[in-house]
C-alpha atoms as a PDB file:
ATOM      1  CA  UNK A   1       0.000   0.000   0.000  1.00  0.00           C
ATOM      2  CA  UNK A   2       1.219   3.645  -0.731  1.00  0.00           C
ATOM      3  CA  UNK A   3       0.201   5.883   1.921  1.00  0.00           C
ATOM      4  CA  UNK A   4       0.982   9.421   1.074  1.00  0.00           C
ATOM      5  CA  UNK A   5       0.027  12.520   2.717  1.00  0.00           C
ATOM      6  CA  UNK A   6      -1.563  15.215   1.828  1.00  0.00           C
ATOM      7  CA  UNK A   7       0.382  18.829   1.690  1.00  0.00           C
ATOM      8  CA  UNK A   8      -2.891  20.851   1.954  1.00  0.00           C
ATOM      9  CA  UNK A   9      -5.764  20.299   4.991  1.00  0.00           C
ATOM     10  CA  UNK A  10      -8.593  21.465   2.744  1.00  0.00           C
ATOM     11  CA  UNK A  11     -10.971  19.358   3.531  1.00  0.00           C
ATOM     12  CA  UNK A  12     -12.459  18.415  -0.347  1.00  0.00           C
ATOM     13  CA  UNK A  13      -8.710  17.983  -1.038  1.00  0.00           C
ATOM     14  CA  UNK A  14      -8.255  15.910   1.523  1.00  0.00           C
ATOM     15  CA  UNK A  15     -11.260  13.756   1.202  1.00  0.00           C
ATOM     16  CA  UNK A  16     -10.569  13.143  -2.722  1.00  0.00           C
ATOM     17  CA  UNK A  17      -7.012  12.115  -1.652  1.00  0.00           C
ATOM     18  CA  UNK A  18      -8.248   9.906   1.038  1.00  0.00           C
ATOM     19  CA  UNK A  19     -10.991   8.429  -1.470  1.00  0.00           C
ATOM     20  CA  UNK A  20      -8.654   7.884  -4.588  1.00  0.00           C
ATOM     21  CA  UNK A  21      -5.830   5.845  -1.910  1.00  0.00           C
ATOM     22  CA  UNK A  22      -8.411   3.874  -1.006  1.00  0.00           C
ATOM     23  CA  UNK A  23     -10.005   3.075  -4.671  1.00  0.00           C
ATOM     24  CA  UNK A  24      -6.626   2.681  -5.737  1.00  0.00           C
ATOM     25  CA  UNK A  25      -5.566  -0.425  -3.527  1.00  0.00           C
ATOM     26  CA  UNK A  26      -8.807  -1.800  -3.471  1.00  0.00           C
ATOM     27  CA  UNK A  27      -8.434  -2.032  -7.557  1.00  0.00           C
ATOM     28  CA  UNK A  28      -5.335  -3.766  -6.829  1.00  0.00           C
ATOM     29  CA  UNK A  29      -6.270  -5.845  -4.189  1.00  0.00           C
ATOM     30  CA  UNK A  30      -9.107  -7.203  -6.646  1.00  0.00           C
ATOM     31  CA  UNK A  31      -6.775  -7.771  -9.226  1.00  0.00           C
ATOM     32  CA  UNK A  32      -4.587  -9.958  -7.464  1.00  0.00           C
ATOM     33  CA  UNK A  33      -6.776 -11.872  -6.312  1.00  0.00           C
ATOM     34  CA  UNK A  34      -8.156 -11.981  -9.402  1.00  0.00           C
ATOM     35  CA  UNK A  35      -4.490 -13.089 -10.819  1.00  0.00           C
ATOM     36  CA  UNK A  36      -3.980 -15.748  -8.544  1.00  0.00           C
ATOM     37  CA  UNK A  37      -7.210 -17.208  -8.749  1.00  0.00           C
ATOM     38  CA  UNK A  38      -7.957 -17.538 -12.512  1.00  0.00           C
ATOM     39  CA  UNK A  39      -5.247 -19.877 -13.247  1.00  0.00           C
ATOM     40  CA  UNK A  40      -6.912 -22.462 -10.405  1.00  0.00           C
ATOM     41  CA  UNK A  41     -10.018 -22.046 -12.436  1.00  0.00           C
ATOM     42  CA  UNK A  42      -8.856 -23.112 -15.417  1.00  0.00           C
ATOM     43  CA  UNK A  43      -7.265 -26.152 -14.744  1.00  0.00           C
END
């Protein structure tokens, strides 16, 4: 995971950066899962 931090405490800024982080490695974690899985299917 790749945490970085905001320079600005707006709180819209904030939120969006928050929101894409988390959108971000939940994409990822789906699509590791997804890579480790599909070859068990297809077997």
């Amino acid at each position: 995971m790749f945490i970085d931090i905001p320079t600005s405490l707006e709180e819209r800024v904030l939120v969006k950066s928050i929101y894409e982080d988390f959108m971000i490695d939940t994409y990822t974690f789906y699509y590791l899962l997804s890579i480790l899985y599909i070859p068990i299917y297809l077997q």
